[in-house]
PDB file of N, CA and C in Angstrom:
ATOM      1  N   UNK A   1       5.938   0.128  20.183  1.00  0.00           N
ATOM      2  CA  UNK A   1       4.705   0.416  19.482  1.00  0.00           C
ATOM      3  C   UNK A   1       3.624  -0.452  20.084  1.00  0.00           C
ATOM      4  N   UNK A   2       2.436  -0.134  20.392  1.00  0.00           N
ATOM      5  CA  UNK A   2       1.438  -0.392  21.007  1.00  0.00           C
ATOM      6  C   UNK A   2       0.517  -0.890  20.070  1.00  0.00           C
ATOM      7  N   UNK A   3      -0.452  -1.571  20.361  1.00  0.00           N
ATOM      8  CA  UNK A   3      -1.609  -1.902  19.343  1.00  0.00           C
ATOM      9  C   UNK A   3      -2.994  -2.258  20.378  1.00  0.00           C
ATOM     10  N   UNK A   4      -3.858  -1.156  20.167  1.00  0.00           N
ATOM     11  CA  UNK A   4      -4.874  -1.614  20.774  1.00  0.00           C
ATOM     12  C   UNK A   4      -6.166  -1.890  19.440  1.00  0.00           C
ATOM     13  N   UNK A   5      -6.554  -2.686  19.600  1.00  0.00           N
ATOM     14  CA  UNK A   5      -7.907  -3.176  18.974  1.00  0.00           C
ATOM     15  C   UNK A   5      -7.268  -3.062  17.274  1.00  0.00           C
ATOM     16  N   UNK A   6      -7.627  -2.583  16.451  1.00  0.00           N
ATOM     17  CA  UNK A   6      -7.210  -2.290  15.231  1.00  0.00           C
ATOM     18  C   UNK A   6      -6.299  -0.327  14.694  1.00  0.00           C
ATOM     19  N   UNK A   7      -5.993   0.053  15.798  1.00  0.00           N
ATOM     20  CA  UNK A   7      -5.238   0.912  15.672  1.00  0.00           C
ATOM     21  C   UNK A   7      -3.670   1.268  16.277  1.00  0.00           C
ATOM     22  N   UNK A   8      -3.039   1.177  15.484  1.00  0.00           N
ATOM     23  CA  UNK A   8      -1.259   0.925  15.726  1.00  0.00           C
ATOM     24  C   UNK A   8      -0.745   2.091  15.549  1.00  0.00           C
ATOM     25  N   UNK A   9       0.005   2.127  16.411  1.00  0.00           N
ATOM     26  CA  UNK A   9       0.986   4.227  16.276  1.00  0.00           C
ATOM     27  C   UNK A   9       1.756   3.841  17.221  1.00  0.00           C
ATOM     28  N   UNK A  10       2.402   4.767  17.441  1.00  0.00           N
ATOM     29  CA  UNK A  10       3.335   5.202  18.781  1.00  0.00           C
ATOM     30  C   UNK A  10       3.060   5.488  19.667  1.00  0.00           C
ATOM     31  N   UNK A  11       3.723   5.769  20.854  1.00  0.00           N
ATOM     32  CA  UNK A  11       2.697   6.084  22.177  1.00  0.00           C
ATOM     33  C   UNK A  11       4.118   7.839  21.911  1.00  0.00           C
ATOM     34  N   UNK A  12       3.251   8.653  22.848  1.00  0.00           N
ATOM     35  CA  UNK A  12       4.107  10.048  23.117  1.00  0.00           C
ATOM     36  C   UNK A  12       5.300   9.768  23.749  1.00  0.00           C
ATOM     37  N   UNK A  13       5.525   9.099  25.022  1.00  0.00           N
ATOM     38  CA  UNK A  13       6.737   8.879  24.914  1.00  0.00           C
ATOM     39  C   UNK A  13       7.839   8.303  23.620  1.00  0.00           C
ATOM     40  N   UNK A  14       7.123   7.742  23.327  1.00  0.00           N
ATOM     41  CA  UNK A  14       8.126   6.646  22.440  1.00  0.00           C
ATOM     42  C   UNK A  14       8.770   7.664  20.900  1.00  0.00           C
ATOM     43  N   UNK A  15       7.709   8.845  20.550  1.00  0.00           N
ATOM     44  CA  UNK A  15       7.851  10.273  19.700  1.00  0.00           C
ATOM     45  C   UNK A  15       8.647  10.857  20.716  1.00  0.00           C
ATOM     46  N   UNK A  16       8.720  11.230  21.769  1.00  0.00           N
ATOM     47  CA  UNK A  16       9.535  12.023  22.408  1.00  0.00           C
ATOM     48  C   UNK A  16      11.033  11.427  22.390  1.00  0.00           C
ATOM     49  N   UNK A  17      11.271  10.320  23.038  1.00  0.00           N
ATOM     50  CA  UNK A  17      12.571   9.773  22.909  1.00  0.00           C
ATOM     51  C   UNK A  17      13.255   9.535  21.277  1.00  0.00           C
ATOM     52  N   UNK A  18      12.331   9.223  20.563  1.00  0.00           N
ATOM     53  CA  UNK A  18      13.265   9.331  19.159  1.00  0.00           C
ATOM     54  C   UNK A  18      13.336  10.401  18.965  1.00  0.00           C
ATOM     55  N   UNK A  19      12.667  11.757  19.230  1.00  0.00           N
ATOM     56  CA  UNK A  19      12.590  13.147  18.548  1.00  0.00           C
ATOM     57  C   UNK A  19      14.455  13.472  19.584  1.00  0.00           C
ATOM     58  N   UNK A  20      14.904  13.157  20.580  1.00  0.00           N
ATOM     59  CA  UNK A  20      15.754  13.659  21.613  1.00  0.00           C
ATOM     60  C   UNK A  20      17.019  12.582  20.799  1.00  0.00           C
ATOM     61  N   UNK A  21      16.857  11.635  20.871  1.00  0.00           N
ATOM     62  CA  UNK A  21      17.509  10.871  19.992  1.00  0.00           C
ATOM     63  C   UNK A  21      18.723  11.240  18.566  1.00  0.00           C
ATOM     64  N   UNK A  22      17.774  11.727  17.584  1.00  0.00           N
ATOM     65  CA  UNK A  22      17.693  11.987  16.628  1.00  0.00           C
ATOM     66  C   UNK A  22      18.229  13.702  16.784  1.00  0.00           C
ATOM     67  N   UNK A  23      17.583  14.451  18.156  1.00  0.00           N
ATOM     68  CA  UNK A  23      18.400  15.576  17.971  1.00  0.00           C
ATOM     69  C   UNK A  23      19.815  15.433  18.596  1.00  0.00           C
ATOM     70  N   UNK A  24      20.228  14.689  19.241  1.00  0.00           N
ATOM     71  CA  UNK A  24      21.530  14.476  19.366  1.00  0.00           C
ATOM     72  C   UNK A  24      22.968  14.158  18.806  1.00  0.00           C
ATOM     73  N   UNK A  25      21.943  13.675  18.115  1.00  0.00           N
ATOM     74  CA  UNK A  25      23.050  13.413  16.784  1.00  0.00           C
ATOM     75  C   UNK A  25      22.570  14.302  15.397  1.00  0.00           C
ATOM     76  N   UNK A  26      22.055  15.682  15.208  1.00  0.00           N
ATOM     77  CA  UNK A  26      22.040  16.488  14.444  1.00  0.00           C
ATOM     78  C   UNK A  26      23.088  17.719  15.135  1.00  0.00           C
ATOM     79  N   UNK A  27      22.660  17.437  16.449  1.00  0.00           N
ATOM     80  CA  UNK A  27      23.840  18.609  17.281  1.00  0.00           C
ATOM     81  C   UNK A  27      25.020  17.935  17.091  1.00  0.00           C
ATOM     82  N   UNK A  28      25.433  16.943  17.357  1.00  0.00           N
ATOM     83  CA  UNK A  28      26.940  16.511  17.107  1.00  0.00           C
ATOM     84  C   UNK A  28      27.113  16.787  15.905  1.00  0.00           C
ATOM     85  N   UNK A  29      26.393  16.166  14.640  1.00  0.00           N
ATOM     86  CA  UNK A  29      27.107  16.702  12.980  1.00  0.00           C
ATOM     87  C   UNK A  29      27.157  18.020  13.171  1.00  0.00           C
ATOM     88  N   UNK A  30      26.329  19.028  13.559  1.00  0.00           N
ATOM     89  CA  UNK A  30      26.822  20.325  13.131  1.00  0.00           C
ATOM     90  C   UNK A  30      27.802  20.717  13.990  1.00  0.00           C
ATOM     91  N   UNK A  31      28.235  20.185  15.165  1.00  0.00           N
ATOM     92  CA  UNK A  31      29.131  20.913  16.571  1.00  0.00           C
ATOM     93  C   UNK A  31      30.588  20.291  15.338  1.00  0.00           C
ATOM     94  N   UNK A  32      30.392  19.575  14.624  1.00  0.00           N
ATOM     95  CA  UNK A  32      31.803  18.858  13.848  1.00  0.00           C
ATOM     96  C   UNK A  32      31.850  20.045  12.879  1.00  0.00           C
ATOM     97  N   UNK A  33      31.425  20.133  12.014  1.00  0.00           N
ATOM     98  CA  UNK A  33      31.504  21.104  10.697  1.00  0.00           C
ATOM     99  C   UNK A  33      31.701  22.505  11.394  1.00  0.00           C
ATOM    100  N   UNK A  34      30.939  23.213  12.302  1.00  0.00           N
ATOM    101  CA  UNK A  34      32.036  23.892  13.059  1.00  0.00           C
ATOM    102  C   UNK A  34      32.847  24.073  13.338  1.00  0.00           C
ATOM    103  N   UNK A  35      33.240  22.946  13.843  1.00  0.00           N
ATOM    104  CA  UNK A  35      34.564  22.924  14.089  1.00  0.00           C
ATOM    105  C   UNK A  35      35.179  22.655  12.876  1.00  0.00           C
ATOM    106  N   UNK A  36      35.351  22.100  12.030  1.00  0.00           N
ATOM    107  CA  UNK A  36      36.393  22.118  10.595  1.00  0.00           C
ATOM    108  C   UNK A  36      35.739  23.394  10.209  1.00  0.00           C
ATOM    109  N   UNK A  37      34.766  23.861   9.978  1.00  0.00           N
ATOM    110  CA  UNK A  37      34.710  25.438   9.561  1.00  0.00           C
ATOM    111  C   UNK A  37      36.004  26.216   9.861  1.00  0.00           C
ATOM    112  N   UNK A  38      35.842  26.204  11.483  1.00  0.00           N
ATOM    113  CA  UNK A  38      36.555  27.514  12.308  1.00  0.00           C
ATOM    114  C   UNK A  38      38.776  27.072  12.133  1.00  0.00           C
ATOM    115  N   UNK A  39      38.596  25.482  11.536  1.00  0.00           N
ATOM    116  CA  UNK A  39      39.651  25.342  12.018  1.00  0.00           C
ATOM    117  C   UNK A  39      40.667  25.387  10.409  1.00  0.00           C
ATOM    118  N   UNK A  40      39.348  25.355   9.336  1.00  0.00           N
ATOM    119  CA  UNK A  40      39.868  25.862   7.922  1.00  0.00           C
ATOM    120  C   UNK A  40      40.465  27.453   7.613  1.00  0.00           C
ATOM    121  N   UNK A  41      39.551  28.097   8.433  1.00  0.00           N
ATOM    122  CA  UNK A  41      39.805  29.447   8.444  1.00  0.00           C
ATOM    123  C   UNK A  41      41.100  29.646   9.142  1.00  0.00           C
ATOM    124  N   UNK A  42      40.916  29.128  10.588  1.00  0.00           N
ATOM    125  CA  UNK A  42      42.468  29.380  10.971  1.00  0.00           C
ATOM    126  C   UNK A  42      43.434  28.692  10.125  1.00  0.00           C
ATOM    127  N   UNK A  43      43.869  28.003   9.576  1.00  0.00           N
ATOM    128  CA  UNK A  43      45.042  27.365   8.646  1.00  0.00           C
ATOM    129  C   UNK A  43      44.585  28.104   7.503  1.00  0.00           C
ATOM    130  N   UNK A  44      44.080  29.360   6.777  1.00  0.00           N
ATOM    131  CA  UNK A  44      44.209  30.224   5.593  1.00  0.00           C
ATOM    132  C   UNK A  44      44.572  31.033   6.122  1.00  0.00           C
ATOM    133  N   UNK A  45      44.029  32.036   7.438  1.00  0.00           N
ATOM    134  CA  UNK A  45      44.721  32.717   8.238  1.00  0.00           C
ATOM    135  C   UNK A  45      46.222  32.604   8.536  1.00  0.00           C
ATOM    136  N   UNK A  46      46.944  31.434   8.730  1.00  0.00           N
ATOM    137  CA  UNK A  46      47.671  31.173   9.036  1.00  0.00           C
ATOM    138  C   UNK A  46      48.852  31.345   7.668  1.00  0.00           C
ATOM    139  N   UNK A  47      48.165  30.296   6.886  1.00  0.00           N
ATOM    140  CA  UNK A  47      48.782  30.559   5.277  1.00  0.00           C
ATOM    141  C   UNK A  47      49.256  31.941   4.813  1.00  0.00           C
ATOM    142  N   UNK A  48      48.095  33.185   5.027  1.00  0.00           N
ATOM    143  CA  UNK A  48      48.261  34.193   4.886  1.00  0.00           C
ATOM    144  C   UNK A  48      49.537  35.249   5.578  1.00  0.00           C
ATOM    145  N   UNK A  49      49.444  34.650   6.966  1.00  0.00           N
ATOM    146  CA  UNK A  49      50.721  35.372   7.362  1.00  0.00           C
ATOM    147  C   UNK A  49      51.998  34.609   6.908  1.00  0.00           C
ATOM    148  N   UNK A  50      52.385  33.581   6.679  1.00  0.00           N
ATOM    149  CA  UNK A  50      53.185  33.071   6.129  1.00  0.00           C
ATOM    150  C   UNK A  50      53.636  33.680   5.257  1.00  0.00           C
ATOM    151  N   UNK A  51      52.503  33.919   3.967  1.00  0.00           N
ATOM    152  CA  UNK A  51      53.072  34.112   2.476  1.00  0.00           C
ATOM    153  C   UNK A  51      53.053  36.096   2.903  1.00  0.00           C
ATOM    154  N   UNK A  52      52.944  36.624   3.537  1.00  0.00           N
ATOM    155  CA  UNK A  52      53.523  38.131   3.874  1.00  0.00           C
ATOM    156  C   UNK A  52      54.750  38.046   4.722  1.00  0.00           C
ATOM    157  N   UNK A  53      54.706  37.184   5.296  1.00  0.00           N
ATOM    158  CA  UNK A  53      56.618  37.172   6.354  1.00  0.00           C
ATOM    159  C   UNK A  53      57.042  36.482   5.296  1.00  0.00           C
ATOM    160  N   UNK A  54      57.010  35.773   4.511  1.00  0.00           N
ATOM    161  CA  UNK A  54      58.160  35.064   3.517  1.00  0.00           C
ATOM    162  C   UNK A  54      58.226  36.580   2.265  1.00  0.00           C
ATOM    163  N   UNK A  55      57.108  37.260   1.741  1.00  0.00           N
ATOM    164  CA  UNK A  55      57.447  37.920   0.818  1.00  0.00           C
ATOM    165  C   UNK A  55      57.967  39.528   1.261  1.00  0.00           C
ATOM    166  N   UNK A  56      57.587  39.786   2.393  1.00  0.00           N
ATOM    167  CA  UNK A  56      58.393  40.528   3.122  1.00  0.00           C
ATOM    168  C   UNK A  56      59.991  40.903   3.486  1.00  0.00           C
ATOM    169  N   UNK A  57      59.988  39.377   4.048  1.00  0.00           N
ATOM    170  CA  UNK A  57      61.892  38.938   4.157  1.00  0.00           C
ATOM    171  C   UNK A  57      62.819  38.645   2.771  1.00  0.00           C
ATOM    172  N   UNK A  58      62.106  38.153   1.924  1.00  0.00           N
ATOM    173  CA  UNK A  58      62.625  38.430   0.574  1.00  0.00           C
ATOM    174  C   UNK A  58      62.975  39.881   0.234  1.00  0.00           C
ATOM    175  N   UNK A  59      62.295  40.764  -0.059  1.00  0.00           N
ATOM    176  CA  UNK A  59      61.903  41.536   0.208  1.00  0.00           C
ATOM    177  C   UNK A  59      63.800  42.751   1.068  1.00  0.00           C
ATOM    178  N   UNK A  60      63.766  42.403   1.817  1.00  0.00           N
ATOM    179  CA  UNK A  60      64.528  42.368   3.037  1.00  0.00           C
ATOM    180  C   UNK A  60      65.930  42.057   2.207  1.00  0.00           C
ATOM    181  N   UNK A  61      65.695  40.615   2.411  1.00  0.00           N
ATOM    182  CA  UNK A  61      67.355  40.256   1.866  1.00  0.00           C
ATOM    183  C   UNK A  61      68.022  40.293   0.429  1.00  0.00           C
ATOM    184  N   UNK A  62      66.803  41.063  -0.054  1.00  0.00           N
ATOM    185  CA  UNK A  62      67.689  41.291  -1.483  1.00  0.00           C
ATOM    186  C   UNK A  62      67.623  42.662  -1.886  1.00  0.00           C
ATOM    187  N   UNK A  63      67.317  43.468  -1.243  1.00  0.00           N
ATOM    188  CA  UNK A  63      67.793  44.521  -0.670  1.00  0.00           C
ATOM    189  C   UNK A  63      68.428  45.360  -0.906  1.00  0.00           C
ATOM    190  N   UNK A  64      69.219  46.211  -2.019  1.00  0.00           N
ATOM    191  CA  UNK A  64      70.944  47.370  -1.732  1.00  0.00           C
ATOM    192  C   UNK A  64      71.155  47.172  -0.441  1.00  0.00           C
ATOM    193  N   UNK A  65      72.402  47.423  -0.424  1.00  0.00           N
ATOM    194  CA  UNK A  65      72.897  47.806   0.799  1.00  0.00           C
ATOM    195  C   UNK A  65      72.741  49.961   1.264  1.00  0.00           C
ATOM    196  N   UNK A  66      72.497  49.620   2.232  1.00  0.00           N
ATOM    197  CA  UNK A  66      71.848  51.215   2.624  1.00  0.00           C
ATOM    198  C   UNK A  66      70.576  51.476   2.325  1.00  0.00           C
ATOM    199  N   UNK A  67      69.651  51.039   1.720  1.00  0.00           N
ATOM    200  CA  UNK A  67      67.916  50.534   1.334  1.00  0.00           C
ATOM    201  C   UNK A  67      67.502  51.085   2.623  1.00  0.00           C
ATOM    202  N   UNK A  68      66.554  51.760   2.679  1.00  0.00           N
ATOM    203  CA  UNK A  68      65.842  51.849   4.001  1.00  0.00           C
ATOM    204  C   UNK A  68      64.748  50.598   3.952  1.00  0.00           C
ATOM    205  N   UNK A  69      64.341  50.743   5.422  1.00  0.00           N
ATOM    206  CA  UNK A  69      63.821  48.997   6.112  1.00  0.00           C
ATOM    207  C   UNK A  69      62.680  49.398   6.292  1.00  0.00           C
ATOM    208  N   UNK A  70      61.797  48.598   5.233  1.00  0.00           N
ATOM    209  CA  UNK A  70      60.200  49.334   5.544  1.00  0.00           C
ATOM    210  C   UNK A  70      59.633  49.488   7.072  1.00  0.00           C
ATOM    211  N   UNK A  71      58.608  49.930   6.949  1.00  0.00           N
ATOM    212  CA  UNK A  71      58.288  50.263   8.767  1.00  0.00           C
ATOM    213  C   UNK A  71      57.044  49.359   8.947  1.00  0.00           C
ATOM    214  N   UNK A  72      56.425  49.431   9.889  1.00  0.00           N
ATOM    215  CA  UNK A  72      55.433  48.965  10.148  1.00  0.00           C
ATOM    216  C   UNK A  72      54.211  48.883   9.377  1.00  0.00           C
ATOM    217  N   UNK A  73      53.418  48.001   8.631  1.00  0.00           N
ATOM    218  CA  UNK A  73      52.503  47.747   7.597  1.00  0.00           C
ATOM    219  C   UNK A  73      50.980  47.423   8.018  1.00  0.00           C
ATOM    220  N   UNK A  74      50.211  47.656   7.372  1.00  0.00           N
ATOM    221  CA  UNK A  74      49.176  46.495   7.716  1.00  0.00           C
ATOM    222  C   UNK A  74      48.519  46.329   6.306  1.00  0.00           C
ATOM    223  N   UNK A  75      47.602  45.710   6.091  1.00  0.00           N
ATOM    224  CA  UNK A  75      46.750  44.770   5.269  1.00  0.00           C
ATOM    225  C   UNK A  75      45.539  44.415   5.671  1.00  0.00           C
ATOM    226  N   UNK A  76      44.187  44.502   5.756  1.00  0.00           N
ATOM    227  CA  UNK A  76      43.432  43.903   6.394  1.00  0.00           C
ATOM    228  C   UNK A  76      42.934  43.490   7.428  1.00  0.00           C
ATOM    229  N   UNK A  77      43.147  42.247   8.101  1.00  0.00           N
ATOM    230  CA  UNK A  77      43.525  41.878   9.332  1.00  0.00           C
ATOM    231  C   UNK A  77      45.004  41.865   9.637  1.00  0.00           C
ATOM    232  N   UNK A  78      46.186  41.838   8.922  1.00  0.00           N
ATOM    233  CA  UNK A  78      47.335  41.785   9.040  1.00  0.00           C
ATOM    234  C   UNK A  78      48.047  42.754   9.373  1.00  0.00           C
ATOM    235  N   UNK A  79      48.859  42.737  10.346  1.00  0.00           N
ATOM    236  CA  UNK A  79      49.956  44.076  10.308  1.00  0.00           C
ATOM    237  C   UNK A  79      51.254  43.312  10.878  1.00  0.00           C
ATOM    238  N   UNK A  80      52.148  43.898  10.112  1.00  0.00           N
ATOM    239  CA  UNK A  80      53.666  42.923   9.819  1.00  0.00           C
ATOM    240  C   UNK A  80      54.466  44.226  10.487  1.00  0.00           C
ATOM    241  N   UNK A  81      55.708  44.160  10.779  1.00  0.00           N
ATOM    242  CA  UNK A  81      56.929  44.847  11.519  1.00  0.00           C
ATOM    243  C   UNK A  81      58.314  43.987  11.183  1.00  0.00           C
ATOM    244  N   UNK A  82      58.911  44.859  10.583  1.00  0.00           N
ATOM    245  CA  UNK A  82      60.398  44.270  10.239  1.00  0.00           C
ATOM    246  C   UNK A  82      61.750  44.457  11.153  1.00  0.00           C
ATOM    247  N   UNK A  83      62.181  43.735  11.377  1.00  0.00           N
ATOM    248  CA  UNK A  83      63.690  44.164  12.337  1.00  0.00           C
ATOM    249  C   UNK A  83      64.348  43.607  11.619  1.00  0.00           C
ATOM    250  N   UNK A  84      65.902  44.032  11.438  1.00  0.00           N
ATOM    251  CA  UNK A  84      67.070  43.904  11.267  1.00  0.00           C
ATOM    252  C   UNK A  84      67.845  44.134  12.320  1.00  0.00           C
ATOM    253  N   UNK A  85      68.584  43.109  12.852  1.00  0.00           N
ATOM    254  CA  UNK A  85      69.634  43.080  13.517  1.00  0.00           C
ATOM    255  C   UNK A  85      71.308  42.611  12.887  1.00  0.00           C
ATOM    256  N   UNK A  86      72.030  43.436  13.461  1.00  0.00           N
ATOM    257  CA  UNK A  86      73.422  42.979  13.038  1.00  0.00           C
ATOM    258  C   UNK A  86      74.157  41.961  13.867  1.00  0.00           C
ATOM    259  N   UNK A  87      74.720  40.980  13.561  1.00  0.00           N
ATOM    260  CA  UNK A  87      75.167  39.982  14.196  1.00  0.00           C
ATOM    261  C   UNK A  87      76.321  40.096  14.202  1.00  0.00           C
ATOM    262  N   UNK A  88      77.414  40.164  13.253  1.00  0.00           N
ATOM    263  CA  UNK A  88      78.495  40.709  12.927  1.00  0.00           C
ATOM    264  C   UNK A  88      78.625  41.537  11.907  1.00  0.00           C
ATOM    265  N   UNK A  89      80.117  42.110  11.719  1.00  0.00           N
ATOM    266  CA  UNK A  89      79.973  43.433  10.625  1.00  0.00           C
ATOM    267  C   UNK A  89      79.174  42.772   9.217  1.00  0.00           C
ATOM    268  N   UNK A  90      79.482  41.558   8.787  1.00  0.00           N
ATOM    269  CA  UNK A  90      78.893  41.466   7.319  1.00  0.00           C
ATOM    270  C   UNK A  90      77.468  40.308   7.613  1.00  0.00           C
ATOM    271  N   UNK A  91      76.933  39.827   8.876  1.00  0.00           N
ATOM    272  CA  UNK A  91      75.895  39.296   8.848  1.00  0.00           C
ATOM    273  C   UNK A  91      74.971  39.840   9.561  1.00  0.00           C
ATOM    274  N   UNK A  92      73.931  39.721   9.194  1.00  0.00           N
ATOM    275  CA  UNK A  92      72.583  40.339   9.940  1.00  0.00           C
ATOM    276  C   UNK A  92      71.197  39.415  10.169  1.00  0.00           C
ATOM    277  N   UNK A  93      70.282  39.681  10.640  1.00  0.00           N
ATOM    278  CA  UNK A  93      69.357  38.425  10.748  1.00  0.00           C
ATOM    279  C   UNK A  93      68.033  39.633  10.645  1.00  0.00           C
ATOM    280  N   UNK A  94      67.338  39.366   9.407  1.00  0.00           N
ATOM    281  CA  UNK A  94      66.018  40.173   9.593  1.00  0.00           C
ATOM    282  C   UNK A  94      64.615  38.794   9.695  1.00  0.00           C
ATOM    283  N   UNK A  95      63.887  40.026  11.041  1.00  0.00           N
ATOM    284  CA  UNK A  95      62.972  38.807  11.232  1.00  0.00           C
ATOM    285  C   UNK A  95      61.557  39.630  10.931  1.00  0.00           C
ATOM    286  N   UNK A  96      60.869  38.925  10.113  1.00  0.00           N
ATOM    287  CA  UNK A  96      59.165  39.765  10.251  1.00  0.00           C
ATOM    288  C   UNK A  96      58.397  39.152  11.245  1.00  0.00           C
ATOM    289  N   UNK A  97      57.942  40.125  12.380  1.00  0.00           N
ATOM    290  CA  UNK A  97      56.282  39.330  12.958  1.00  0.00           C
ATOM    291  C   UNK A  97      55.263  39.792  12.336  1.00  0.00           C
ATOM    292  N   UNK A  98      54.303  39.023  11.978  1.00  0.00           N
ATOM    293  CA  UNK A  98      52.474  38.946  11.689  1.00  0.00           C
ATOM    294  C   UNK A  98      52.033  39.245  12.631  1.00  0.00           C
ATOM    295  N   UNK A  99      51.332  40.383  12.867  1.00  0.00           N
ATOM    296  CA  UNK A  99      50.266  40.003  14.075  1.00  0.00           C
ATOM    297  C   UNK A  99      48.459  40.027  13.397  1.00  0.00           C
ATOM    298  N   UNK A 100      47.502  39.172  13.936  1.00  0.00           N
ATOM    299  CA  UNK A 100      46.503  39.192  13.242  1.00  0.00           C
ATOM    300  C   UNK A 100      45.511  38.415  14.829  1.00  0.00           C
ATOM    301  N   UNK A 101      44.083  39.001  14.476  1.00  0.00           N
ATOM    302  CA  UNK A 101      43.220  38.746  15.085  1.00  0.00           C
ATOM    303  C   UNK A 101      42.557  37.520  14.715  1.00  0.00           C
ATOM    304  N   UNK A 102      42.188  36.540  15.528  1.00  0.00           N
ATOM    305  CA  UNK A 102      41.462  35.329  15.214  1.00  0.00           C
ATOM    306  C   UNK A 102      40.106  34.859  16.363  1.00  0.00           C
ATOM    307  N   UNK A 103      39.286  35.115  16.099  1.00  0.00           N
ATOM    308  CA  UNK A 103      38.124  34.642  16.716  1.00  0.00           C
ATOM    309  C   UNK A 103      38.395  35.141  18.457  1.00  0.00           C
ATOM    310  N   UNK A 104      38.644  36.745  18.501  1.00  0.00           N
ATOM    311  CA  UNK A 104      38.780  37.237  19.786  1.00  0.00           C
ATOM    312  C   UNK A 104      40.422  37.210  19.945  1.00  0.00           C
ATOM    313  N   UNK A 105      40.608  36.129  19.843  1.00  0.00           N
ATOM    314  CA  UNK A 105      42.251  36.058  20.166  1.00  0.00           C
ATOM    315  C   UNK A 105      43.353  36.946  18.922  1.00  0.00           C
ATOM    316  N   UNK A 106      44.595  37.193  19.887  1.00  0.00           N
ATOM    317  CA  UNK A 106      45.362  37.576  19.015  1.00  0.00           C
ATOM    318  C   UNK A 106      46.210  36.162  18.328  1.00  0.00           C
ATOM    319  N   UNK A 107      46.635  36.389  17.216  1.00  0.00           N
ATOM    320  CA  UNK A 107      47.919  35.411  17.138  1.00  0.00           C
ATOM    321  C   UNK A 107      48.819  36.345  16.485  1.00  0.00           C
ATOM    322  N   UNK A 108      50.386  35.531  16.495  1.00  0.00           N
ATOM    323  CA  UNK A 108      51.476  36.027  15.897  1.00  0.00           C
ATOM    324  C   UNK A 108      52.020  34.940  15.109  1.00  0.00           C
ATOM    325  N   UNK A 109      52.908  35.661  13.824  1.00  0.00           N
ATOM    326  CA  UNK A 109      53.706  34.298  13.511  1.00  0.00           C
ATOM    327  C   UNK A 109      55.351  35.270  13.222  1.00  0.00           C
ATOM    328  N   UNK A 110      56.136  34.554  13.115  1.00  0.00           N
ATOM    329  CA  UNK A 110      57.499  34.979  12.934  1.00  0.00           C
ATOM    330  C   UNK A 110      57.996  34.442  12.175  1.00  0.00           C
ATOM    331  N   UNK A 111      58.832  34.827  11.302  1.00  0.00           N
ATOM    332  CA  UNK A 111      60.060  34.260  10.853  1.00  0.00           C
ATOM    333  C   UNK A 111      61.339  34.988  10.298  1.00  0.00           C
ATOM    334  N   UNK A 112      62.636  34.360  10.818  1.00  0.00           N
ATOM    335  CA  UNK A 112      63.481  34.973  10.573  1.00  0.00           C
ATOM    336  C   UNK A 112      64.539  34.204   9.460  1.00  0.00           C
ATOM    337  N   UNK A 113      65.480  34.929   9.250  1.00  0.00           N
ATOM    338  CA  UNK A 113      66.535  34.257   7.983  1.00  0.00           C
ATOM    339  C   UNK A 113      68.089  35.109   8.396  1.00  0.00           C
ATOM    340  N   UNK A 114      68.379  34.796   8.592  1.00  0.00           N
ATOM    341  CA  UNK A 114      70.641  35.390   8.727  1.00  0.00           C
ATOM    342  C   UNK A 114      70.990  35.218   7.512  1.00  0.00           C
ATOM    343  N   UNK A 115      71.620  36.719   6.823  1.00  0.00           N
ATOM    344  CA  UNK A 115      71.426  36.709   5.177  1.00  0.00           C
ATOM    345  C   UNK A 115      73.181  37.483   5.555  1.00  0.00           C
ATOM    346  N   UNK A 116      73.700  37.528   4.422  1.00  0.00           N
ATOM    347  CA  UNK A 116      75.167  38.461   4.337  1.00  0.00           C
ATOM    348  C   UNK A 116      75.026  39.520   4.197  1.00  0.00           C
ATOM    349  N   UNK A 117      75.406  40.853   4.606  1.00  0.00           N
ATOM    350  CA  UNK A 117      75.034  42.232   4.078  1.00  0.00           C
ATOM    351  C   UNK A 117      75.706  42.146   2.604  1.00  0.00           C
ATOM    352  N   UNK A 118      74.825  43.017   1.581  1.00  0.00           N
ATOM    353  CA  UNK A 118      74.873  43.036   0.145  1.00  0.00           C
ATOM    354  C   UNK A 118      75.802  44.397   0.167  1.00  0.00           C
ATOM    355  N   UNK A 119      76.611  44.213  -0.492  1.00  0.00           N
ATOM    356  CA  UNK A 119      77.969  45.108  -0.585  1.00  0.00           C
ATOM    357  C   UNK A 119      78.394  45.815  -0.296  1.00  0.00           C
ATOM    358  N   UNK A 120      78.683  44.865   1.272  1.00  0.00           N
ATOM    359  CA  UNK A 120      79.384  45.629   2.045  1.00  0.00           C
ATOM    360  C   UNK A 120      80.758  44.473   2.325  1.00  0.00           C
ATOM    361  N   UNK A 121      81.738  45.405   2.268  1.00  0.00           N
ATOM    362  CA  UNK A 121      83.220  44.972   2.361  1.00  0.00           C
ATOM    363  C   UNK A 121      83.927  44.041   1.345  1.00  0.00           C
ATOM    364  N   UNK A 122      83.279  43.954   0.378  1.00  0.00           N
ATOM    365  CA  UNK A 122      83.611  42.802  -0.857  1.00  0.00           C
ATOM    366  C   UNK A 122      83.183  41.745  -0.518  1.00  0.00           C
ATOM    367  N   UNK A 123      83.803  40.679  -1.260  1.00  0.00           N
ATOM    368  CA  UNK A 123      83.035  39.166  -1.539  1.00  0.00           C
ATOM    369  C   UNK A 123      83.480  38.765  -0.164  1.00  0.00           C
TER     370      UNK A 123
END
């Protein structure tokens, strides 16, 4: 800060460098909350396919035996696909994938469970 005769202020540079200053660190707080924005959404996204492959495979393993195996689904952004595979005559392993769109990208999630076939061949 400058002072000539009885008038005191700033000089333009000295407004310019705090104005550059001051925007640098308004761009960093918001480049942060962005980012926890984008990264809240993905972990509900994420949550979401979870709680459809877990209520899905439930779903799945409790089942009759001879039940037909739902087919391919969707929801929203979500679309789920069920397989059953046989492992041996009385075990099987059904797995659901999620597939869902996220900010351009695809993602997937999976999960599987090896359950006993339900009455088949006795206990």
């Amino acid at each position: 800060m400058k002072r000539r005769g009885n008038i005191a202020g700033f000089t333009l540079i000295e407004v310019l460098v705090a104005m550059t200053v001051l925007s640098g660190g308004i761009l960093g707080v918001l480049s942060a909350f962005s980012l926890a924005s984008r990264s809240g959404r993905s972990g509900a996204n994420l949550r979401q396919a979870v709680a459809i492959a877990q209520r899905e495979l439930e779903l799945i393993v409790n089942a009759p035996a001879g039940a037909a195996l739902p087919q391919r689904q969707t929801a929203g952004r979500y679309e789920w696909q069920p397989l059953v595979e046989d492992l041996t005559p009385r075990l099987k392993r059904a797995t659901i994938k999620v597939n869902w769109s996220e900010g351009g990208a695809a993602r997937e999630y999976r999960l599987s469970q090896v359950f006993r076939s339900a009455g088949e061949g006795g206990s």
